[in-house]
C-alpha atoms as a PDB file:
ATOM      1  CA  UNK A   1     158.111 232.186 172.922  1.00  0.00           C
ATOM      2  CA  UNK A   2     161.577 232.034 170.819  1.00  0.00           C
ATOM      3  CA  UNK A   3     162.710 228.954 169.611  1.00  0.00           C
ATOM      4  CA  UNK A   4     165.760 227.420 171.364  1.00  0.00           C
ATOM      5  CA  UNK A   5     168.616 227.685 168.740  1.00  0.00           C
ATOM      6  CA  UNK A   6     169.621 224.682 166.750  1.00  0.00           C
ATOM      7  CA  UNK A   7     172.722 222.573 167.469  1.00  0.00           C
ATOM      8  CA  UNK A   8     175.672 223.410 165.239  1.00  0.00           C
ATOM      9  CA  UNK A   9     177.835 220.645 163.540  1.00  0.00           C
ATOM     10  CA  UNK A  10     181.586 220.095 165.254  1.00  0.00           C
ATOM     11  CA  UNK A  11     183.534 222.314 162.694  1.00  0.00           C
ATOM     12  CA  UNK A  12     185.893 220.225 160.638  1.00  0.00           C
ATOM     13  CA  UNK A  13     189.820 219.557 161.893  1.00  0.00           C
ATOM     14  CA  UNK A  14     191.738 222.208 160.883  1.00  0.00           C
ATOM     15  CA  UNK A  15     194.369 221.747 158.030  1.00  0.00           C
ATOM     16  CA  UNK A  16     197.445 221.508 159.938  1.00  0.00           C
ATOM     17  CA  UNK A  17     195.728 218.658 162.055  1.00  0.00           C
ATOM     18  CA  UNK A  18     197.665 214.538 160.971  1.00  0.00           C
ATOM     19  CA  UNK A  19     194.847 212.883 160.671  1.00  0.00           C
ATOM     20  CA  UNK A  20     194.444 209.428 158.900  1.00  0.00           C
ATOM     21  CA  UNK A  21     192.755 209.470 155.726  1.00  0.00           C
ATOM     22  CA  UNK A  22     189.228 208.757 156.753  1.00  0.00           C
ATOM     23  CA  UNK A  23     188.978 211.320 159.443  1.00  0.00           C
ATOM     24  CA  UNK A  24     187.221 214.669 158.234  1.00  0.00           C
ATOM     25  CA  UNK A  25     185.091 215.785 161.549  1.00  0.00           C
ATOM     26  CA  UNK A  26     182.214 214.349 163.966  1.00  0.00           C
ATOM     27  CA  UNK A  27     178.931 214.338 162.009  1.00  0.00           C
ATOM     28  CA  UNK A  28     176.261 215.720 164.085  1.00  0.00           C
ATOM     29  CA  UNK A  29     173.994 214.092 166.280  1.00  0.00           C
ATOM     30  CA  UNK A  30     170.437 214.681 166.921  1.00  0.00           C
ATOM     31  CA  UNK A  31     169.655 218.045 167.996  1.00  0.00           C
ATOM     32  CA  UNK A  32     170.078 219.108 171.421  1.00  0.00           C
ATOM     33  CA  UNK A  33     172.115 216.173 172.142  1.00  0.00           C
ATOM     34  CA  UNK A  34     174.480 216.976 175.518  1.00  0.00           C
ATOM     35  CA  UNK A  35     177.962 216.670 174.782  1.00  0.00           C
ATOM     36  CA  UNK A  36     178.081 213.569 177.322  1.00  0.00           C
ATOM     37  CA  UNK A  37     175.510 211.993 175.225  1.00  0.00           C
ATOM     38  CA  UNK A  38     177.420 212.457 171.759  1.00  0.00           C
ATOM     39  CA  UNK A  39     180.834 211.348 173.957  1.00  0.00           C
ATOM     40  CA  UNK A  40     178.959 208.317 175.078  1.00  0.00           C
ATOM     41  CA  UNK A  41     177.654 207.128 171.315  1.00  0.00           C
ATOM     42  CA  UNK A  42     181.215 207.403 169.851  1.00  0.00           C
ATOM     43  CA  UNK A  43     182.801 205.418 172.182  1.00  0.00           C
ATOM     44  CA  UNK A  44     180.749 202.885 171.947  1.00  0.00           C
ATOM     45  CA  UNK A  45     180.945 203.267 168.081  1.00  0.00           C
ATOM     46  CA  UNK A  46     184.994 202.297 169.113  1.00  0.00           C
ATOM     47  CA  UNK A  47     184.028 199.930 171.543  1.00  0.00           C
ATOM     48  CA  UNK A  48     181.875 198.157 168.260  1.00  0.00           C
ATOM     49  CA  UNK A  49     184.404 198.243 166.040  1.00  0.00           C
ATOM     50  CA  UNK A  50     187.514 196.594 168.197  1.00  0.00           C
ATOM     51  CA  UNK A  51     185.602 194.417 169.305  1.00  0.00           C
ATOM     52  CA  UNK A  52     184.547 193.271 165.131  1.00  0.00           C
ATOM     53  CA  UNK A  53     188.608 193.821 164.581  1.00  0.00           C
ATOM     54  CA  UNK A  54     189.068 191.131 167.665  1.00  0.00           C
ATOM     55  CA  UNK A  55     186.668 188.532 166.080  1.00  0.00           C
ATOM     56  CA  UNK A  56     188.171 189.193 162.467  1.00  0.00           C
ATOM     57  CA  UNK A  57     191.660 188.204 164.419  1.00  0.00           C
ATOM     58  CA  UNK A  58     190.557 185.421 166.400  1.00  0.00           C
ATOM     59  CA  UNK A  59     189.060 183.866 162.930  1.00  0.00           C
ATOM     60  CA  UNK A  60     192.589 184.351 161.003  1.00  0.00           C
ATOM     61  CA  UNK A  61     194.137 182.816 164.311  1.00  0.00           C
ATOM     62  CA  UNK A  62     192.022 179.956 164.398  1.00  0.00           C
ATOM     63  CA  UNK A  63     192.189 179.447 160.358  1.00  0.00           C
ATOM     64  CA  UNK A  64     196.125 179.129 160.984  1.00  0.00           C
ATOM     65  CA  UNK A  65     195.932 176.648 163.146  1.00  0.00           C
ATOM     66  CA  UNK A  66     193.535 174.492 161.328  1.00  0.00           C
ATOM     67  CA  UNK A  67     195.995 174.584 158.357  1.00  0.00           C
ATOM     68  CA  UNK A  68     198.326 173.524 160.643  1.00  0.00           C
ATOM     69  CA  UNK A  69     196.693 170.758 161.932  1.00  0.00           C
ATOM     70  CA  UNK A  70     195.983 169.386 158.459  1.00  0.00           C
ATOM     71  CA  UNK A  71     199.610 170.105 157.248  1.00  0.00           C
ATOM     72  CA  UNK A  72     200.955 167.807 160.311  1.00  0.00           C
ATOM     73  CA  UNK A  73     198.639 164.888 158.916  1.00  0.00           C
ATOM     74  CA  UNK A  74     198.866 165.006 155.476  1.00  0.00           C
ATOM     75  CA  UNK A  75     202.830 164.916 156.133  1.00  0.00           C
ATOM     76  CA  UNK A  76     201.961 161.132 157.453  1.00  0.00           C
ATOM     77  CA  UNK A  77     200.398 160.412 154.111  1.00  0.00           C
ATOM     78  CA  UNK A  78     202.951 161.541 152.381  1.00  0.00           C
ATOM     79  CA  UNK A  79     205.470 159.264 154.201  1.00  0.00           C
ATOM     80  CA  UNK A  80     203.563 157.045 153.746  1.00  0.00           C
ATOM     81  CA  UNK A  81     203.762 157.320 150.377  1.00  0.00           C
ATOM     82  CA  UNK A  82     207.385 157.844 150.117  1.00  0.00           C
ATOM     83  CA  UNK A  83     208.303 154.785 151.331  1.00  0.00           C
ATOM     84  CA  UNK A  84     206.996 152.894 148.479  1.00  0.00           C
ATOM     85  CA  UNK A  85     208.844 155.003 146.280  1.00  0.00           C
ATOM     86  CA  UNK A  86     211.026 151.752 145.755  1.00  0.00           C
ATOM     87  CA  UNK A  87     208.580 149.550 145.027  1.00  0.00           C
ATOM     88  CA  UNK A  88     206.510 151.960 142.795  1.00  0.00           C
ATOM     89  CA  UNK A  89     210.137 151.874 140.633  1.00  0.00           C
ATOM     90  CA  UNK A  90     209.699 148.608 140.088  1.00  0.00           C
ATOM     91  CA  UNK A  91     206.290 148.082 139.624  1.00  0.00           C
ATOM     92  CA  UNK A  92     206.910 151.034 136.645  1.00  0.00           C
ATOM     93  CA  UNK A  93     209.764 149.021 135.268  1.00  0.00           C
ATOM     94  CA  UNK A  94     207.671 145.958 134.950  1.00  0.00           C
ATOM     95  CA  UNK A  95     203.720 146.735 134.387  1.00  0.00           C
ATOM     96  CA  UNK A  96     202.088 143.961 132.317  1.00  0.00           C
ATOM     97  CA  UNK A  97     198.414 143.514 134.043  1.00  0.00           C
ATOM     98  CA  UNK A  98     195.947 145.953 134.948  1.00  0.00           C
ATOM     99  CA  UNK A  99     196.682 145.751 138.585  1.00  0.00           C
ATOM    100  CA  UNK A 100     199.702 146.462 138.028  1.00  0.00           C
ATOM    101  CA  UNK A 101     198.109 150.090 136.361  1.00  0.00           C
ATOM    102  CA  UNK A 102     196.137 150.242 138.442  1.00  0.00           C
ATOM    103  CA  UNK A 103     198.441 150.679 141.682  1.00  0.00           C
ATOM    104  CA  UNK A 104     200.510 153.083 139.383  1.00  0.00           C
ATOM    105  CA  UNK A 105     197.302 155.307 138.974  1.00  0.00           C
ATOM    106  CA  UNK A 106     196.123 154.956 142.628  1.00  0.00           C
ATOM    107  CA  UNK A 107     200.323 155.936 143.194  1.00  0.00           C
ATOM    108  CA  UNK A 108     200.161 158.551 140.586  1.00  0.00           C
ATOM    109  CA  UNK A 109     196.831 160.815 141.943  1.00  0.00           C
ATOM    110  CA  UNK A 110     197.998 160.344 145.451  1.00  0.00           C
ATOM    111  CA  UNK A 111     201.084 162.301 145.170  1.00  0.00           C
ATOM    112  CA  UNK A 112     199.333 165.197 143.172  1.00  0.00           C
ATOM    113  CA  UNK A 113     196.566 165.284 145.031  1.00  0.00           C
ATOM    114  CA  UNK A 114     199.405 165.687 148.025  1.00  0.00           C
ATOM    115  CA  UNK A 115     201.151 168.392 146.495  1.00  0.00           C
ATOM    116  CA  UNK A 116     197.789 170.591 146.261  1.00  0.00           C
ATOM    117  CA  UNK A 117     196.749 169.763 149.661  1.00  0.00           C
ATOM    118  CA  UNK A 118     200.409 170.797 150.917  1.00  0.00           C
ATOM    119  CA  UNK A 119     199.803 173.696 148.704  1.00  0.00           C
ATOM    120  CA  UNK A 120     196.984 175.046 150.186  1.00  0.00           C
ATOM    121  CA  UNK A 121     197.984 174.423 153.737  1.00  0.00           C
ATOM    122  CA  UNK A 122     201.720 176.460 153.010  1.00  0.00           C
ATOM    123  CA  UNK A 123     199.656 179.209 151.045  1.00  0.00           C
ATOM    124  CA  UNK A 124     197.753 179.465 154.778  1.00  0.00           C
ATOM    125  CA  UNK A 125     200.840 180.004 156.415  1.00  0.00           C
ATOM    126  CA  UNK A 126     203.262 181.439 154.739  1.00  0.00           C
ATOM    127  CA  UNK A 127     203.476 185.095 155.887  1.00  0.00           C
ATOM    128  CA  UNK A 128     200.891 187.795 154.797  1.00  0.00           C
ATOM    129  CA  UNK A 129     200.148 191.275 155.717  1.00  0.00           C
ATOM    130  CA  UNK A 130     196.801 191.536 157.225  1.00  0.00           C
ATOM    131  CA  UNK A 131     194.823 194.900 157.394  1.00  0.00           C
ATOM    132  CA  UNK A 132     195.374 196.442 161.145  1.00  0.00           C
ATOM    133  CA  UNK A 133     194.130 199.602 163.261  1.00  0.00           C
ATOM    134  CA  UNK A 134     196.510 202.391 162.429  1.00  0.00           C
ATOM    135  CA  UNK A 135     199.796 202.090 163.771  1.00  0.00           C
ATOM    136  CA  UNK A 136     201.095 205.139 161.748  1.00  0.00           C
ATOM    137  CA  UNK A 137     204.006 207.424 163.437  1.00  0.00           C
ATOM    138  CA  UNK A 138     202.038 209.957 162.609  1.00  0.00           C
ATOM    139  CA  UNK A 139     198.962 208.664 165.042  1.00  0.00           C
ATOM    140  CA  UNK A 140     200.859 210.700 167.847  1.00  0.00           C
ATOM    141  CA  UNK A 141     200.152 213.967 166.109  1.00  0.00           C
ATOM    142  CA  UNK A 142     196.712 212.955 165.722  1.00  0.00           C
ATOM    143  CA  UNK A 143     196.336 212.419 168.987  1.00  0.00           C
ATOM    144  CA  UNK A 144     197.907 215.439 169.875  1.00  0.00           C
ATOM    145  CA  UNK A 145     195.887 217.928 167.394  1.00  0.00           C
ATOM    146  CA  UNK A 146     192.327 216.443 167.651  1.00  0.00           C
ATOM    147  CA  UNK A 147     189.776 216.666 170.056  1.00  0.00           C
ATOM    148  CA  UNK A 148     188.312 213.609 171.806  1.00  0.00           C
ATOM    149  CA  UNK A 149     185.231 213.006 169.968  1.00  0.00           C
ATOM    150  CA  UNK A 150     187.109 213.139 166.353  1.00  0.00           C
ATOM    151  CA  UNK A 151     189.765 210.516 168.023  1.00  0.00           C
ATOM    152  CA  UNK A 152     187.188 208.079 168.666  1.00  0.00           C
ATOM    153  CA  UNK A 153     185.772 208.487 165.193  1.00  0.00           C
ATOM    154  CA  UNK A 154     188.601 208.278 162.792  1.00  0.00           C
ATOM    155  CA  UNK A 155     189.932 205.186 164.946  1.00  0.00           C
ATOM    156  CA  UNK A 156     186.899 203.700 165.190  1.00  0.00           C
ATOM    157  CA  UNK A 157     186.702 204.313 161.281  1.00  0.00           C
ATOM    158  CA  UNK A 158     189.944 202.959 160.491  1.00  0.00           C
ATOM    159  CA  UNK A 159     189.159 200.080 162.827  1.00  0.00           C
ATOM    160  CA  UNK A 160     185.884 199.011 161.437  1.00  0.00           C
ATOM    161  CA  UNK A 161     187.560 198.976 158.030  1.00  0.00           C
ATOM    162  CA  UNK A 162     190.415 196.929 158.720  1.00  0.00           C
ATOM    163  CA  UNK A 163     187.960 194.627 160.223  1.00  0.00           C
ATOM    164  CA  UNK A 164     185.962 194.995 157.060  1.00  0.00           C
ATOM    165  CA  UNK A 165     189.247 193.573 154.399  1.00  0.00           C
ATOM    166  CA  UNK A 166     190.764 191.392 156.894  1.00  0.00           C
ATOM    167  CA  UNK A 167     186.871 189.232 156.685  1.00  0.00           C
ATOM    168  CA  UNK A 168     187.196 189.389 153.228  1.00  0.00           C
ATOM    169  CA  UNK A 169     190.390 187.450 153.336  1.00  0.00           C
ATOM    170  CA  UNK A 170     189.071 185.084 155.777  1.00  0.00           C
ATOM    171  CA  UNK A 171     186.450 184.145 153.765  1.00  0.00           C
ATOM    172  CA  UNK A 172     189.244 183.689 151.092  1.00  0.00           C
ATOM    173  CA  UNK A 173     191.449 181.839 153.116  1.00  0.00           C
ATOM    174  CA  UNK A 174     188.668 179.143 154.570  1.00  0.00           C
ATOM    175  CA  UNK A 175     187.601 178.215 151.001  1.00  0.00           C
ATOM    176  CA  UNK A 176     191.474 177.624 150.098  1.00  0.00           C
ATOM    177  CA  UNK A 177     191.782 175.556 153.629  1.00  0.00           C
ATOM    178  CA  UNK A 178     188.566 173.868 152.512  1.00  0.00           C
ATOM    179  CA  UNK A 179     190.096 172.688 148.942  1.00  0.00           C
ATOM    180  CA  UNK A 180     193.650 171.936 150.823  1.00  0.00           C
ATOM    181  CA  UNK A 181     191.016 169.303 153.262  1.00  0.00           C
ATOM    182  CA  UNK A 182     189.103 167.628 150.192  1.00  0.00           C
ATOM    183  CA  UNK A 183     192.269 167.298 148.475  1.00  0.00           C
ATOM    184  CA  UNK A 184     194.387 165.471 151.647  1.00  0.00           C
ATOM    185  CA  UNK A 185     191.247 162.771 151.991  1.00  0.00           C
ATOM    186  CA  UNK A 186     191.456 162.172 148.106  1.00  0.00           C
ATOM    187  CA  UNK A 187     194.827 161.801 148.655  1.00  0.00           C
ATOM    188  CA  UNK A 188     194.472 159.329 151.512  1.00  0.00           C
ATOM    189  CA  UNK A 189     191.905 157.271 149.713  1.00  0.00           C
ATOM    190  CA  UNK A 190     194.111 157.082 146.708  1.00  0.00           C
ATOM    191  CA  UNK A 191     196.916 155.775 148.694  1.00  0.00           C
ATOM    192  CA  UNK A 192     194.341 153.249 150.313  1.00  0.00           C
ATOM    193  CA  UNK A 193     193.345 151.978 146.992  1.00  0.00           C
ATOM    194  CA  UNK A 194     197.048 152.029 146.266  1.00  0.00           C
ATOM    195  CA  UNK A 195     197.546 149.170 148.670  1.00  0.00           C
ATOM    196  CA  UNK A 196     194.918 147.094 148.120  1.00  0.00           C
ATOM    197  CA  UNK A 197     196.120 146.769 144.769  1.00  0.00           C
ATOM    198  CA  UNK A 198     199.433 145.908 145.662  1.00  0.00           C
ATOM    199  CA  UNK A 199     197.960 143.522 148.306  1.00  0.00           C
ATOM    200  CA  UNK A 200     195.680 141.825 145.757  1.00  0.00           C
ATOM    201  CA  UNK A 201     198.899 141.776 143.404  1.00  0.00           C
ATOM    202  CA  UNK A 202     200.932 140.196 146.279  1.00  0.00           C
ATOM    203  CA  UNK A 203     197.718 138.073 147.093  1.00  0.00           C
ATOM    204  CA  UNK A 204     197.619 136.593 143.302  1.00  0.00           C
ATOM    205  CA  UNK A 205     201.158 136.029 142.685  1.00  0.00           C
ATOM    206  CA  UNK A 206     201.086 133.972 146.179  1.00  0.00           C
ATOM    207  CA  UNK A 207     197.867 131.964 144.934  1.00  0.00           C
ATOM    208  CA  UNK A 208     199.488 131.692 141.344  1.00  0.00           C
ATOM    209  CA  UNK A 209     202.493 130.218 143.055  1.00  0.00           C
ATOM    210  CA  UNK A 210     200.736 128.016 145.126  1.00  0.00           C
ATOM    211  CA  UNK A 211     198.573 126.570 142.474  1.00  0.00           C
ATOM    212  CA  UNK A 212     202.098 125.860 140.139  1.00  0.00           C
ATOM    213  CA  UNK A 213     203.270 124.142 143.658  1.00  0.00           C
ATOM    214  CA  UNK A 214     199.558 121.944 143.664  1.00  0.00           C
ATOM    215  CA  UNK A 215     199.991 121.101 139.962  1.00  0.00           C
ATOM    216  CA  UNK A 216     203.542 120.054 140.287  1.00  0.00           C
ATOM    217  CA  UNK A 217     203.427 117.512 143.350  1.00  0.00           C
ATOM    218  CA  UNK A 218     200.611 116.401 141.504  1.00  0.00           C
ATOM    219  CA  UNK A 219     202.458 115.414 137.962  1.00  0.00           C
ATOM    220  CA  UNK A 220     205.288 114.682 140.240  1.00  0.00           C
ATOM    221  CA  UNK A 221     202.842 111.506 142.266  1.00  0.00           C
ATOM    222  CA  UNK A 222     201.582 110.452 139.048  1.00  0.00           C
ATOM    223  CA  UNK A 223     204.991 109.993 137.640  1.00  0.00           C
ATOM    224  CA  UNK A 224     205.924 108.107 140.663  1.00  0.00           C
ATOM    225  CA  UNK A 225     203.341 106.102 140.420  1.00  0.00           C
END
């Protein structure tokens, strides 16, 4: 009994065919696979790789918005900070105890710890081009000179690999949004320890005071008497 003949491969798109870069032709499937069967496995190949794209996206959008978030607080802290400018003038002018160095260097690594949390969060969202599906003018060609079944491929190809660079950024960008978080809580405890000092400075000039008060109504009764 003759053997059934073997499947041949899809021959490759002809030369005149726009293609993007990454389409060549369908590889073949496993032999005597119905063309419903090979139509079925491709577009679920496309189905796979939107739906990675859509994930890839939703990550970015939700990386944004944490950035965001974090920018919107750490602008507190930083008026905070700015409106002891005045005071941190003076304290400059006049620094003669450690306290006094102390609030300047509590002062000092709160605004640059700030500035690279602010840094961060702006790197996050300034504008950058992100890797997309192809959007080419020449995609209507494509669609136009291909056959189904190398449509599905060479989007699905192009698809997956956008997916591919943009999660290579993401994992870039949550590791920069992770610095720009450690840096605003340094930045917030600095300014914390920036006030006590300046309380406990306030606190010992008012006890100082109080004691030169004491001591004087004291010589001043023993004079009296």
């Amino acid at each position: 009994m003759p053997k059934p003949p073997k499947r041949k491969s899809p021959p490759a798109a002809t030369a005149d065919a726009v293609a993007p870069p990454v389409v060549t032709f369908v590889p073949a499937g496993p032999e005597n696979e119905s063309e419903e069967s090979a139509l079925k496995r491709w577009e679920e190949f496309y189905t796979y790789s939107s739906d990675s794209f859509q994930r890839v996206h939703d990550h970015w959008s939700s990386i944004e918005e944490k950035a965001s978030k974090y920018l919107q607080i750490l602008g507190l802290f930083i008026g905070g900070g700015a409106l002891a400018l005045g005071e941190v003038g003076k304290v400059a002018a006049s620094a003669t105890d450690r306290l006094h160095w102390a609030f300047l260097a509590f002062y000092a690594t709160t605004a640059l710890t700030a500035v690279g949390a602010f840094s961060c969060f702006l790197w996050i969202l300034k504008l950058h081009s992100n890797a997309s599906p192809p959007t080419r003018p020449e995609m209507v060609e494509f669609f136009q000179k291909n056959r189904y079944l190398d449509i599905l491929l060479g989007l699905g190809r192009e698809t997956l690999a956008a997916a591919n660079t943009a999660r290579i950024k993401n994992q870039s960008n949550v590791k920069i949004v992770g610095a720009g978080y450690v840096l605003m809580w340094l930045s917030a405890v600095s300014l914390l320890l920036a006030s006590a000092t300046a309380a406990a400075e306030q606190l010992g000039v008012s006890l100082s005071t109080l004691k030169r008060r004491r001591k004087a109504g004291s010589e001043s009764l023993l004079a009296q008497a």
